[in-house]
PDB file of N, CA and C in Angstrom:
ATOM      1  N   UNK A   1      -6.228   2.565  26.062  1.00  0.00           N
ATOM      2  CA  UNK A   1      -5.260   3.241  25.200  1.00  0.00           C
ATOM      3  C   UNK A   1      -5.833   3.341  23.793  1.00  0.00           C
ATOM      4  N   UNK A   2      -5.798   4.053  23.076  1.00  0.00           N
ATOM      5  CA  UNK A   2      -6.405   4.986  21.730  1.00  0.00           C
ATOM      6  C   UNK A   2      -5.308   3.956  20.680  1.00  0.00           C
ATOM      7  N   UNK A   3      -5.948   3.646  19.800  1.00  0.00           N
ATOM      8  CA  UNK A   3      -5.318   3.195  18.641  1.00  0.00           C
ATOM      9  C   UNK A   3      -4.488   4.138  18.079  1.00  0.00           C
ATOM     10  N   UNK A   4      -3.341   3.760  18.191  1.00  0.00           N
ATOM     11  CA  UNK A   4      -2.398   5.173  17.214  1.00  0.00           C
ATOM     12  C   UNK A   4      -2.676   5.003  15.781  1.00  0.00           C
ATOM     13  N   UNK A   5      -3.146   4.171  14.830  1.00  0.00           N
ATOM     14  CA  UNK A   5      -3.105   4.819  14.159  1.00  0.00           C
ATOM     15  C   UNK A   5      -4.600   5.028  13.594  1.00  0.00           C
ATOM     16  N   UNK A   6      -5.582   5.105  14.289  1.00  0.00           N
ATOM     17  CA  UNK A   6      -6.955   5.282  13.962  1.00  0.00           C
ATOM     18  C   UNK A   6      -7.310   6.512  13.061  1.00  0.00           C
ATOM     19  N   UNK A   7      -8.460   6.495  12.676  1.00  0.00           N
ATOM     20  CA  UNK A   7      -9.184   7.475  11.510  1.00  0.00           C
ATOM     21  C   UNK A   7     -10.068   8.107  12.626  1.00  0.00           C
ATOM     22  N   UNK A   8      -9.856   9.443  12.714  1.00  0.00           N
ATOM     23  CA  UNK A   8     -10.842  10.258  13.158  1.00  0.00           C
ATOM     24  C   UNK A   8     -11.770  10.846  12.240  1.00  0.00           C
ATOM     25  N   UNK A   9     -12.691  11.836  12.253  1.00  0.00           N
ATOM     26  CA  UNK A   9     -13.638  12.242  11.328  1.00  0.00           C
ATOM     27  C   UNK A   9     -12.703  12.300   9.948  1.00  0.00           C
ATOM     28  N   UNK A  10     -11.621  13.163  10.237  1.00  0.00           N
ATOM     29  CA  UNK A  10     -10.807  13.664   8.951  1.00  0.00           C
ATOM     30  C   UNK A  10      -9.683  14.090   9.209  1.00  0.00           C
ATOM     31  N   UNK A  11      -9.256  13.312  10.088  1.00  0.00           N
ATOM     32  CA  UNK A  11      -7.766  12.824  10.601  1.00  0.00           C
ATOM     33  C   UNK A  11      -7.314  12.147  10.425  1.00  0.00           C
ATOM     34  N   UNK A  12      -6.412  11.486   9.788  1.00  0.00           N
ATOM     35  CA  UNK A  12      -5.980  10.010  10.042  1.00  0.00           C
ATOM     36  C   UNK A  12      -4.222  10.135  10.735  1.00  0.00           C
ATOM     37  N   UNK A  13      -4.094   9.050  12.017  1.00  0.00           N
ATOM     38  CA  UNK A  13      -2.674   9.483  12.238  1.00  0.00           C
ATOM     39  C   UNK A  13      -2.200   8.079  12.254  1.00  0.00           C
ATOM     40  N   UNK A  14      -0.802   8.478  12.019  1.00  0.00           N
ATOM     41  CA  UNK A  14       0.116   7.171  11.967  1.00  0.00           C
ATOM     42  C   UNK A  14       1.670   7.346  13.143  1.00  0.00           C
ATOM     43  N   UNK A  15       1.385   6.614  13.947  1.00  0.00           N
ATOM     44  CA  UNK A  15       2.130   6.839  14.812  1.00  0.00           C
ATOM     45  C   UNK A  15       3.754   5.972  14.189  1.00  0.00           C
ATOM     46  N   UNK A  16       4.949   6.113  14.574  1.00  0.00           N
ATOM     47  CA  UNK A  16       5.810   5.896  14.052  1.00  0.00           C
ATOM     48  C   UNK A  16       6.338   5.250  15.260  1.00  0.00           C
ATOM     49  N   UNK A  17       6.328   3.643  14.691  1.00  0.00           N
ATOM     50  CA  UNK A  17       6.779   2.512  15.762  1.00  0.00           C
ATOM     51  C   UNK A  17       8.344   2.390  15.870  1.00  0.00           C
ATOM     52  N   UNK A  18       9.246   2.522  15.105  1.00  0.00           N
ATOM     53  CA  UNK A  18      11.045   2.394  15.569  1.00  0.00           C
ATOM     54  C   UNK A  18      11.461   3.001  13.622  1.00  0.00           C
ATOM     55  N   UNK A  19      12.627   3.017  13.947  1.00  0.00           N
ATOM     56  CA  UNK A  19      13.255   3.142  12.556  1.00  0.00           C
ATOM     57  C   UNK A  19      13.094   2.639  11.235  1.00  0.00           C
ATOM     58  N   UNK A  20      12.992   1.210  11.346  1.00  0.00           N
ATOM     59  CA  UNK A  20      12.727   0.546  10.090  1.00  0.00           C
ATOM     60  C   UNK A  20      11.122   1.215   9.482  1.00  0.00           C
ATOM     61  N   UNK A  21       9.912   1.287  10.295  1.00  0.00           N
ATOM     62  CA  UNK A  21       8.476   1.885  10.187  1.00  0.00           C
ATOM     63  C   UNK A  21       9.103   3.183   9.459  1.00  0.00           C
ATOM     64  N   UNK A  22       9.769   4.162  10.272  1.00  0.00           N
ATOM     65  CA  UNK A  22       9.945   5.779   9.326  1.00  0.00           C
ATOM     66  C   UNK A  22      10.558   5.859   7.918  1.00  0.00           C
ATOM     67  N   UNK A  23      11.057   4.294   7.720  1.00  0.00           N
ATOM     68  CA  UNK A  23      12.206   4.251   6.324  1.00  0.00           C
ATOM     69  C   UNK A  23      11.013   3.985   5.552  1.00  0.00           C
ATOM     70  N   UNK A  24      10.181   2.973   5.790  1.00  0.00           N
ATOM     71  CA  UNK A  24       8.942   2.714   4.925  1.00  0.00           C
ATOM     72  C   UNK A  24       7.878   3.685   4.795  1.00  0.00           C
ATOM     73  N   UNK A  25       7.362   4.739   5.701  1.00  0.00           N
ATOM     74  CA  UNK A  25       6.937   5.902   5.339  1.00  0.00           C
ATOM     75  C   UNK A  25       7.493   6.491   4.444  1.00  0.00           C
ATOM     76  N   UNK A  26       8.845   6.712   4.243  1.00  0.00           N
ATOM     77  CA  UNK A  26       9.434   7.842   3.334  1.00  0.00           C
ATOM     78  C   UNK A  26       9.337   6.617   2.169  1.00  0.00           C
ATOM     79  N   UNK A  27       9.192   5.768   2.132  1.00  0.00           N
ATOM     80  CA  UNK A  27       8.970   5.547   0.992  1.00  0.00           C
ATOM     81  C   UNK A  27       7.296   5.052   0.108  1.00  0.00           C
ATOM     82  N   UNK A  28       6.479   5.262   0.983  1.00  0.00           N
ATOM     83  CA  UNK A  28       5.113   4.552   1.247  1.00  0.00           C
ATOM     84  C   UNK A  28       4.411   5.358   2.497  1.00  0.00           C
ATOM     85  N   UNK A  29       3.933   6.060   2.088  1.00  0.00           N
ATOM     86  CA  UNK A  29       2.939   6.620   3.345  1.00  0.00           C
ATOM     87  C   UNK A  29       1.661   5.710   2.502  1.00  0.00           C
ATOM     88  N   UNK A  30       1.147   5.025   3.508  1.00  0.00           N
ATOM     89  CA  UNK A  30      -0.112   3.841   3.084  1.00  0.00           C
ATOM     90  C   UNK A  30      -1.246   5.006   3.326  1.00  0.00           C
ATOM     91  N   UNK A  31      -2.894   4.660   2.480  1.00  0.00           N
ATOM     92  CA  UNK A  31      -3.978   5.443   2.500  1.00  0.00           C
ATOM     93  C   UNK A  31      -5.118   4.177   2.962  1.00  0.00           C
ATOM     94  N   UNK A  32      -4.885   3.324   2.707  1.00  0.00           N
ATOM     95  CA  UNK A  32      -5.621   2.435   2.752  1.00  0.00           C
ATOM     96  C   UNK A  32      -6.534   2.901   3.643  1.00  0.00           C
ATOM     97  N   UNK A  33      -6.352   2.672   4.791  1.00  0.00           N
ATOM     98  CA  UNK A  33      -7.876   2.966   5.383  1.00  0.00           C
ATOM     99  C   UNK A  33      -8.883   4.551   5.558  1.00  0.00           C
ATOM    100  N   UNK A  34      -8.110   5.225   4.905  1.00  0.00           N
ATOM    101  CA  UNK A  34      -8.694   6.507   4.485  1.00  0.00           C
ATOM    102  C   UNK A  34      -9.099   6.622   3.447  1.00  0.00           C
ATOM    103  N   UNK A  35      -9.378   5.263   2.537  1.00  0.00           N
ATOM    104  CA  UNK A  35      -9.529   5.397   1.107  1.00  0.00           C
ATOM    105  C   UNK A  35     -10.491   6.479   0.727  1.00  0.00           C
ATOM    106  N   UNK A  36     -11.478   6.264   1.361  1.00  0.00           N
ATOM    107  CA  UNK A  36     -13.228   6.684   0.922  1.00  0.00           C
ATOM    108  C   UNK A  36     -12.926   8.444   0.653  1.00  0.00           C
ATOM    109  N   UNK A  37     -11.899   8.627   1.475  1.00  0.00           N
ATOM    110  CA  UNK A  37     -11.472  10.343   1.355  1.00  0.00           C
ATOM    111  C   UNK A  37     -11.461  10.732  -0.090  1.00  0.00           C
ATOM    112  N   UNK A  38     -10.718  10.274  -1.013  1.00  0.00           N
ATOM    113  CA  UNK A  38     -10.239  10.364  -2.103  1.00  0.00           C
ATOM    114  C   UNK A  38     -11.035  10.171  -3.773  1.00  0.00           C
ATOM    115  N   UNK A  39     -11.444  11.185  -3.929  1.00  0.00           N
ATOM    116  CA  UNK A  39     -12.031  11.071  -5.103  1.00  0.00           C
ATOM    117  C   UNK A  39     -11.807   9.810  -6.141  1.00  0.00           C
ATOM    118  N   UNK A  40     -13.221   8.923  -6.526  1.00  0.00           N
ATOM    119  CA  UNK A  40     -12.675   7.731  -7.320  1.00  0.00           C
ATOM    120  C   UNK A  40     -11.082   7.828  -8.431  1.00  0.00           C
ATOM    121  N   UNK A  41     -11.682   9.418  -9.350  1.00  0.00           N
ATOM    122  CA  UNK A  41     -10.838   9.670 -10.044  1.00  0.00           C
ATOM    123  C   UNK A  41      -8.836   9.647  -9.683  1.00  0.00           C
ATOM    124  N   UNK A  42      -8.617   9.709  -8.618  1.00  0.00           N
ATOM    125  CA  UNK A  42      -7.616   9.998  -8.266  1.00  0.00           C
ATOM    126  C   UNK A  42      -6.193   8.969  -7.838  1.00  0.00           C
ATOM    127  N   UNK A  43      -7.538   7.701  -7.788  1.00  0.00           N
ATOM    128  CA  UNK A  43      -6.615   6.228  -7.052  1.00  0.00           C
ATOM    129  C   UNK A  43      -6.110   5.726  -8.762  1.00  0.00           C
ATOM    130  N   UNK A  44      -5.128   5.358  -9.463  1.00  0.00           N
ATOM    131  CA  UNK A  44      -4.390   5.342 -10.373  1.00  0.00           C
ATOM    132  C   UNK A  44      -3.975   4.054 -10.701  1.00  0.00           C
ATOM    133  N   UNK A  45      -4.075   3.660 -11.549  1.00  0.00           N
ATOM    134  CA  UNK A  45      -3.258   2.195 -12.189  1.00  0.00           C
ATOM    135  C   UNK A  45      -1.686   3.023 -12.185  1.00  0.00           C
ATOM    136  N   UNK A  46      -0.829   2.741 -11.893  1.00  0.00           N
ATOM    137  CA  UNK A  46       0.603   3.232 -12.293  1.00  0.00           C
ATOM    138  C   UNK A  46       1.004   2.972 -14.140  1.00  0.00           C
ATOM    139  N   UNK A  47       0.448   1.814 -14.122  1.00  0.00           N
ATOM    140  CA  UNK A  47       0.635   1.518 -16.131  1.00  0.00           C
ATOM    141  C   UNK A  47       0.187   2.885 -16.763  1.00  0.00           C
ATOM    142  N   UNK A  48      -1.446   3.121 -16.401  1.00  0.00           N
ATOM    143  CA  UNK A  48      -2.250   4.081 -17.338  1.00  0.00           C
ATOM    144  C   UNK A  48      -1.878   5.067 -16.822  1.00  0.00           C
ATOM    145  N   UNK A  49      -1.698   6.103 -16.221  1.00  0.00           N
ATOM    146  CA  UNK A  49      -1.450   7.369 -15.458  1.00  0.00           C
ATOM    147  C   UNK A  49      -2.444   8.169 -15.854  1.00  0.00           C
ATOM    148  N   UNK A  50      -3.284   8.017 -15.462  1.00  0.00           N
ATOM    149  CA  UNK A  50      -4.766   8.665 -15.873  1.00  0.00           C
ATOM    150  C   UNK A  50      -5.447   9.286 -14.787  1.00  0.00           C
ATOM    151  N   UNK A  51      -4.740   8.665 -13.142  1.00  0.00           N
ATOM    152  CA  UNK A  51      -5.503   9.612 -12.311  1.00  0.00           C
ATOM    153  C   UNK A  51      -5.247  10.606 -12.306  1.00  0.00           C
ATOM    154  N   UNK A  52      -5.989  11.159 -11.284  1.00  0.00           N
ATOM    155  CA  UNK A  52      -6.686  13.258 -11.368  1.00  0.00           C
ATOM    156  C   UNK A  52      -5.599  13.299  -9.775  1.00  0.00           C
ATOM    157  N   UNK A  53      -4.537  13.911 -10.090  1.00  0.00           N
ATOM    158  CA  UNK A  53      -4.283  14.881  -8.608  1.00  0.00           C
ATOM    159  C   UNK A  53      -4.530  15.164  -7.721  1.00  0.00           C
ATOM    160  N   UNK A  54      -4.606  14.813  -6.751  1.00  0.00           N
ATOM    161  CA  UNK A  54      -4.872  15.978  -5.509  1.00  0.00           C
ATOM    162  C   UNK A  54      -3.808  16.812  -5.006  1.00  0.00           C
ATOM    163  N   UNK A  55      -4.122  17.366  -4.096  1.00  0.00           N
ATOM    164  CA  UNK A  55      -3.292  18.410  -3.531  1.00  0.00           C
ATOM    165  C   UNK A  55      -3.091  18.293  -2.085  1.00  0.00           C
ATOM    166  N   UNK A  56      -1.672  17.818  -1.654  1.00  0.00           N
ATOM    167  CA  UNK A  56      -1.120  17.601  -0.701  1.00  0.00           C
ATOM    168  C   UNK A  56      -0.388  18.934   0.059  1.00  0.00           C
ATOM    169  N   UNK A  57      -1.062  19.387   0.845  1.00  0.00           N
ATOM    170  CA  UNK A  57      -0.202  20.820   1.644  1.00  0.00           C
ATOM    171  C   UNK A  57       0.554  20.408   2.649  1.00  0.00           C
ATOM    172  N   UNK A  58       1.459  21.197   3.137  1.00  0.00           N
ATOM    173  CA  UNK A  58       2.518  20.271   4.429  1.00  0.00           C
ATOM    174  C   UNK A  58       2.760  21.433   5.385  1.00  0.00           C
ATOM    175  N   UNK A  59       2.693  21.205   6.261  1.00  0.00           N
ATOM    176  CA  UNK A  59       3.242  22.433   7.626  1.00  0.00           C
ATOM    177  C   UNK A  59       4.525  22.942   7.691  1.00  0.00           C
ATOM    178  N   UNK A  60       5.313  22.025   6.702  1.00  0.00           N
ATOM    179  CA  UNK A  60       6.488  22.964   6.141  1.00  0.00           C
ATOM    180  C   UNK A  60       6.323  24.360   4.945  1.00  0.00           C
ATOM    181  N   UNK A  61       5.454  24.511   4.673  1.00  0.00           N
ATOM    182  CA  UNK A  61       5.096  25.508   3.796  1.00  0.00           C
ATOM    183  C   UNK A  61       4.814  25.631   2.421  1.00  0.00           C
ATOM    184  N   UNK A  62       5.270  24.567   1.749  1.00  0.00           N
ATOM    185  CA  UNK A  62       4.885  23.912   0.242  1.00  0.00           C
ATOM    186  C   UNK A  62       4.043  22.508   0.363  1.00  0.00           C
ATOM    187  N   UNK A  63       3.955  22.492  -0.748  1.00  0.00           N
ATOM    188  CA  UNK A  63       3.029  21.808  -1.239  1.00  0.00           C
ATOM    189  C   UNK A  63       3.475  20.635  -2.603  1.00  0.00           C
ATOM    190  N   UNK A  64       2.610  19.597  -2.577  1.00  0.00           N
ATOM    191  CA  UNK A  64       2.880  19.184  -4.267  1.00  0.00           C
ATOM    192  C   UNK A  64       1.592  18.187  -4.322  1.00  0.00           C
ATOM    193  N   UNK A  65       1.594  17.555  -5.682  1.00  0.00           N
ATOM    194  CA  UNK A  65       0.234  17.209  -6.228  1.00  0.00           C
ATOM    195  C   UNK A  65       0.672  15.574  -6.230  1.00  0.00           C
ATOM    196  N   UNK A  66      -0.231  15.106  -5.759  1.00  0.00           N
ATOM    197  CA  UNK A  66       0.243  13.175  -6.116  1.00  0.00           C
ATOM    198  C   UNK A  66      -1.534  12.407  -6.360  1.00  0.00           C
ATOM    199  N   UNK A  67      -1.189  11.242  -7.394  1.00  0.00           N
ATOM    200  CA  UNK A  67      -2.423  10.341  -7.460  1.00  0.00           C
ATOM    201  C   UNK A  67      -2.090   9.303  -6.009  1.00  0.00           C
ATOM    202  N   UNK A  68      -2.945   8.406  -5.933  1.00  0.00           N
ATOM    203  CA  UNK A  68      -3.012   7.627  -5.040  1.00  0.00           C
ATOM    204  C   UNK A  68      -2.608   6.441  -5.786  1.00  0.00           C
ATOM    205  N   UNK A  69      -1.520   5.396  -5.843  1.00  0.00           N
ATOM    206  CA  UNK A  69      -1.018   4.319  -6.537  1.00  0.00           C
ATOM    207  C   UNK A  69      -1.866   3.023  -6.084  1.00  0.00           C
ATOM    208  N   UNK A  70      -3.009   2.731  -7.246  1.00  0.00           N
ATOM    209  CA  UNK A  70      -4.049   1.647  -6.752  1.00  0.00           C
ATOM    210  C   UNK A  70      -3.141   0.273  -6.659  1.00  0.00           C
ATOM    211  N   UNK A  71      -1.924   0.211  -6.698  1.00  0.00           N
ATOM    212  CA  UNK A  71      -1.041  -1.251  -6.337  1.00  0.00           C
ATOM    213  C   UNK A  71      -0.851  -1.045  -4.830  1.00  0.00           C
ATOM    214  N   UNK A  72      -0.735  -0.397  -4.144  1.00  0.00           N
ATOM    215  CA  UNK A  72      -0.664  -0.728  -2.379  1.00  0.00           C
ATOM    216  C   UNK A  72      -1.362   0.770  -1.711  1.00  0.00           C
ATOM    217  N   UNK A  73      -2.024   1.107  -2.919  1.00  0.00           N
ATOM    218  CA  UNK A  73      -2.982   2.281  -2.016  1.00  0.00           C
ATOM    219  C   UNK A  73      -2.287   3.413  -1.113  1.00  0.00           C
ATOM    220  N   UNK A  74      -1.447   3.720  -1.518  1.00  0.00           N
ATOM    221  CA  UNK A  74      -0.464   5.219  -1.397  1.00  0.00           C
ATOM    222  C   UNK A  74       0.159   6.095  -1.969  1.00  0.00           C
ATOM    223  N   UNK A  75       0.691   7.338  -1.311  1.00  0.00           N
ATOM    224  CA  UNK A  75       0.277   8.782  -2.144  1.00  0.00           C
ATOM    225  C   UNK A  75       2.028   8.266  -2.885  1.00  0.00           C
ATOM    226  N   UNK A  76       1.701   8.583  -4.550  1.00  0.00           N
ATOM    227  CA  UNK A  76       2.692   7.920  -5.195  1.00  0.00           C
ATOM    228  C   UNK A  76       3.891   9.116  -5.784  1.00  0.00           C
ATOM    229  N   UNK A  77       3.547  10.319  -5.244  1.00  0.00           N
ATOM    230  CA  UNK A  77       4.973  11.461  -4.833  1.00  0.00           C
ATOM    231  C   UNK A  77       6.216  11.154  -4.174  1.00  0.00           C
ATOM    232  N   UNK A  78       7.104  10.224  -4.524  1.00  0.00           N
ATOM    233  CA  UNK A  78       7.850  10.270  -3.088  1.00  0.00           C
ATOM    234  C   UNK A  78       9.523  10.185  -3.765  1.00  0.00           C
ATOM    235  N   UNK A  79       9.519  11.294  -4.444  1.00  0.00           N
ATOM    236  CA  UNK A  79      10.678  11.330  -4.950  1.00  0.00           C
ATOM    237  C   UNK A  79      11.490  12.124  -4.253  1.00  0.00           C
ATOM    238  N   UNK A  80      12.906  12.018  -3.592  1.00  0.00           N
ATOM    239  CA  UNK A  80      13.361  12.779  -2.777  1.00  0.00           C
ATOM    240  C   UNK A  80      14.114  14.420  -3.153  1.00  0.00           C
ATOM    241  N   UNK A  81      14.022  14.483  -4.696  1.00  0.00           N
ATOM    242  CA  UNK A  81      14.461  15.584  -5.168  1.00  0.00           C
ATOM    243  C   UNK A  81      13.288  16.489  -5.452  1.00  0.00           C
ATOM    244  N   UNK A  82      11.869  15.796  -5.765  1.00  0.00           N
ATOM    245  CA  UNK A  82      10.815  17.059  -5.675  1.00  0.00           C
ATOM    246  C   UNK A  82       9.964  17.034  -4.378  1.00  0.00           C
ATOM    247  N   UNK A  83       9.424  18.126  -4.361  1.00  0.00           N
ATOM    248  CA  UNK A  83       8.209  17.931  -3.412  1.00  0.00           C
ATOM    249  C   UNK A  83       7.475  16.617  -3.539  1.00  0.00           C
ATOM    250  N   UNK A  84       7.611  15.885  -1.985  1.00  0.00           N
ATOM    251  CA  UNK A  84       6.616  15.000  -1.829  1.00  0.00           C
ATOM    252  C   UNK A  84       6.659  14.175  -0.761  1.00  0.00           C
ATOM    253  N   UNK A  85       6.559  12.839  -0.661  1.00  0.00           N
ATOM    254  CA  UNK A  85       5.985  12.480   0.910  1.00  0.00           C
ATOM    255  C   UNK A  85       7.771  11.837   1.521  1.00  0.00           C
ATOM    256  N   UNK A  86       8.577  11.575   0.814  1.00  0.00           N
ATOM    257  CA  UNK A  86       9.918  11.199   1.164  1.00  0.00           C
ATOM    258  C   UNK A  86      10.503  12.770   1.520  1.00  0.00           C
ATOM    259  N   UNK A  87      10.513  13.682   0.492  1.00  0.00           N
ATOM    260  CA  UNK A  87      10.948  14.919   1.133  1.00  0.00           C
ATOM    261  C   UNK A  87      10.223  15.636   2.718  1.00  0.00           C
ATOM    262  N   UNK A  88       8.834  15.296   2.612  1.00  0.00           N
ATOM    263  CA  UNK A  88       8.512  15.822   3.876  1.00  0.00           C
ATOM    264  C   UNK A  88       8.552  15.231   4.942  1.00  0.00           C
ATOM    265  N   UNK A  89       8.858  13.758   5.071  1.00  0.00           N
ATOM    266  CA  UNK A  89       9.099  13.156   6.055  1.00  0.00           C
ATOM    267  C   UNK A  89      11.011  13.280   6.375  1.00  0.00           C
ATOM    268  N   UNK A  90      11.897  13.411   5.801  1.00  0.00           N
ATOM    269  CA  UNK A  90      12.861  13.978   5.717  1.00  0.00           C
ATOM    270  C   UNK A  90      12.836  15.173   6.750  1.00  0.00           C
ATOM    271  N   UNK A  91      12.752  16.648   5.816  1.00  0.00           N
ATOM    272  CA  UNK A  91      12.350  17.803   6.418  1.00  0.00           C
ATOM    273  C   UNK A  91      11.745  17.813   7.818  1.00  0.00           C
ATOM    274  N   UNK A  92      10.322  17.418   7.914  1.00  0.00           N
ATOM    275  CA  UNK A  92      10.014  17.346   9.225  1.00  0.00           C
ATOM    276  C   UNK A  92      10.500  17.074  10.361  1.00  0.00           C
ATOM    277  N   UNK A  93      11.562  16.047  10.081  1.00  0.00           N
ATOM    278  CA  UNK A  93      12.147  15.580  11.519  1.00  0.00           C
ATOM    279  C   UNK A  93      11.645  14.216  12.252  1.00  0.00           C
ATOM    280  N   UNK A  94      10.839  13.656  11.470  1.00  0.00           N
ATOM    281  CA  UNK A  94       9.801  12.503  12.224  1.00  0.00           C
ATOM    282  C   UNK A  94      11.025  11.702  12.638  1.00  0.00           C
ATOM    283  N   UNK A  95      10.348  10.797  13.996  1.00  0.00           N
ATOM    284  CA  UNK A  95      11.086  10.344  14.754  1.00  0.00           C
ATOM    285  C   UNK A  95      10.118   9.350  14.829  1.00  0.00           C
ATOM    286  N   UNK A  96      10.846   7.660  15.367  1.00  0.00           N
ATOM    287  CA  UNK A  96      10.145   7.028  16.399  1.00  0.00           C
ATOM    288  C   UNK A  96       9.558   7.543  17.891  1.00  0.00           C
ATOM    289  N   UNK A  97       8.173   7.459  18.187  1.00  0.00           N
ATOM    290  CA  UNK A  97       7.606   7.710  18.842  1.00  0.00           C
ATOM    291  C   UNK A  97       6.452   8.654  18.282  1.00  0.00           C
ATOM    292  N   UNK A  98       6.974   9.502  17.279  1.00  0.00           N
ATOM    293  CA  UNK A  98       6.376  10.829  16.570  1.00  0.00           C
ATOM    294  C   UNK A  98       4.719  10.044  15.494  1.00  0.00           C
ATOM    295  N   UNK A  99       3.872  11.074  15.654  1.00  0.00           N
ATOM    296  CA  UNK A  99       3.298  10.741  14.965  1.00  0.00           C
ATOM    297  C   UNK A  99       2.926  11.492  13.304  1.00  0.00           C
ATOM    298  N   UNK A 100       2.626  10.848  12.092  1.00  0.00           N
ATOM    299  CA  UNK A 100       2.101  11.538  11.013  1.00  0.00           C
ATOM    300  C   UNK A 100       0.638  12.276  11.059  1.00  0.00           C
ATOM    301  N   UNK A 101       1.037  12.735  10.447  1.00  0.00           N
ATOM    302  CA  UNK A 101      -0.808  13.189  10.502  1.00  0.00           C
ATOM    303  C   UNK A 101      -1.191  13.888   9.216  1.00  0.00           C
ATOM    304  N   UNK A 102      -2.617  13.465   8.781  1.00  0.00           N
ATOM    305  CA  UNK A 102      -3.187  13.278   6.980  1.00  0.00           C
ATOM    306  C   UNK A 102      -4.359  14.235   7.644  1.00  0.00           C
ATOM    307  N   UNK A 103      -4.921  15.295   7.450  1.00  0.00           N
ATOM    308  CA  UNK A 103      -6.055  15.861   7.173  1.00  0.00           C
ATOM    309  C   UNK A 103      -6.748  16.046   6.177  1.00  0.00           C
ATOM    310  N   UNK A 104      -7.735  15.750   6.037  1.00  0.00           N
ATOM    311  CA  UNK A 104      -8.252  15.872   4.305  1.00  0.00           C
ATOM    312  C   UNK A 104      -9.287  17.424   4.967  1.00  0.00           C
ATOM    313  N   UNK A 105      -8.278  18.665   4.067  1.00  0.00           N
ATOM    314  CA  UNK A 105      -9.034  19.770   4.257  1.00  0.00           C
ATOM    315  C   UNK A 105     -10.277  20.445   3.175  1.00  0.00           C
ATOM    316  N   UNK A 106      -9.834  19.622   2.150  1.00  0.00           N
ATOM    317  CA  UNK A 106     -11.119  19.826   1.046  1.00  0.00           C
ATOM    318  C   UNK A 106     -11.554  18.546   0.404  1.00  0.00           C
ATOM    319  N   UNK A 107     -12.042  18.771  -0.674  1.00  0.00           N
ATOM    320  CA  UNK A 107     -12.585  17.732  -1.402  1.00  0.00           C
ATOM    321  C   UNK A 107     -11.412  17.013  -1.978  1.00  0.00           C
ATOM    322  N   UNK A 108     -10.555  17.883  -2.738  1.00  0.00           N
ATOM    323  CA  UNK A 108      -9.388  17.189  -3.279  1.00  0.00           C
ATOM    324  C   UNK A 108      -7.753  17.927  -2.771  1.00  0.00           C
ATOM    325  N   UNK A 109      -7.885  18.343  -1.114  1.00  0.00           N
ATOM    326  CA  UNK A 109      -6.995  18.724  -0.748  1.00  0.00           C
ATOM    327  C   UNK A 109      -6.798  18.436   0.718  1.00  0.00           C
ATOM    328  N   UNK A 110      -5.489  17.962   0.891  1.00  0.00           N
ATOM    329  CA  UNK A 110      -5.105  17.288   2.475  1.00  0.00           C
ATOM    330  C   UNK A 110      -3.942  18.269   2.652  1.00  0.00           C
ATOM    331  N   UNK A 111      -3.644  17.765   4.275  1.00  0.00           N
ATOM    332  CA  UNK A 111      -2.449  18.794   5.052  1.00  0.00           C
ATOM    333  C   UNK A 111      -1.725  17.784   5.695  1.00  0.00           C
ATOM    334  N   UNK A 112      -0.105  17.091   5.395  1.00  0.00           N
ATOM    335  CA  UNK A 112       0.450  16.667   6.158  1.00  0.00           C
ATOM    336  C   UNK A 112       1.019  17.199   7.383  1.00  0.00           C
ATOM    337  N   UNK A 113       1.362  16.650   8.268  1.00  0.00           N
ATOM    338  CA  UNK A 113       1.687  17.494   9.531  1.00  0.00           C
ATOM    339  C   UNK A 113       2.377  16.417  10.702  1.00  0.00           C
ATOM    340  N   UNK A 114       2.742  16.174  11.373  1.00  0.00           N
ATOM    341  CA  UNK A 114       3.585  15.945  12.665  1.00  0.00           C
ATOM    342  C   UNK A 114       2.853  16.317  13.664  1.00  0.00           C
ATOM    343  N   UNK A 115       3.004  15.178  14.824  1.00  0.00           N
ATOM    344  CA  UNK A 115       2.637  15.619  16.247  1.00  0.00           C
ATOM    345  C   UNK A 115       3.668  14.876  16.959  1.00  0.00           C
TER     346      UNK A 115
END
């Protein structure tokens, strides 16, 4: 059986173990082991706010920009009134059983998505 939540070339998926797991996504989608993806510039002290953006696209059709929060190493967008990783896990529909899915399609641009 395949590790659900393993790193492929430039995949990373996170399979979604019961309810309490999808509440902590919407509030914490973790990067940690995809770090190396992410431009040094971009992983962020939250004090200094000095990191550089990337660009997060979603299979819902928008988009928004988040640093990576160097206190637990995740995308630090997750406000439920703008674009970001609480709104798209919302929207999407994710379920237990369902998995996330992180593509890093450029240098400083990824595609969230559902399977």
């Amino acid at each position: 059986m395949a590790n659900p939540s393993r790193s492929d070339t430039m995949t990373h998926r996170i399979r979604v173990r019961d309810d309490q797991h999808l509440w902590l996504l919407e509030k914490n989608i973790p990067v940690f082991d995809i770090l190396e993806w992410f431009p040094a510039g971009t992983v962020d002290d939250a004090k200094s706010g000095t990191g550089e953006p990337v660009l997060f696209e979603t299979s819902l059709g928008w988009s928004f920009r988040s640093v990576i929060e160097k206190s637990g190493f995740f995308i630090s967008e997750r406000s439920s009134s703008r674009p970001g990783t609480t709104r798209f896990i919302r929207e999407s529909g994710l379920k237990p059983g369902q998995t996330l899915v992180i593509q890093k399609t450029g240098p400083q641009t990824f595609l969230l998505s559902t399977e």
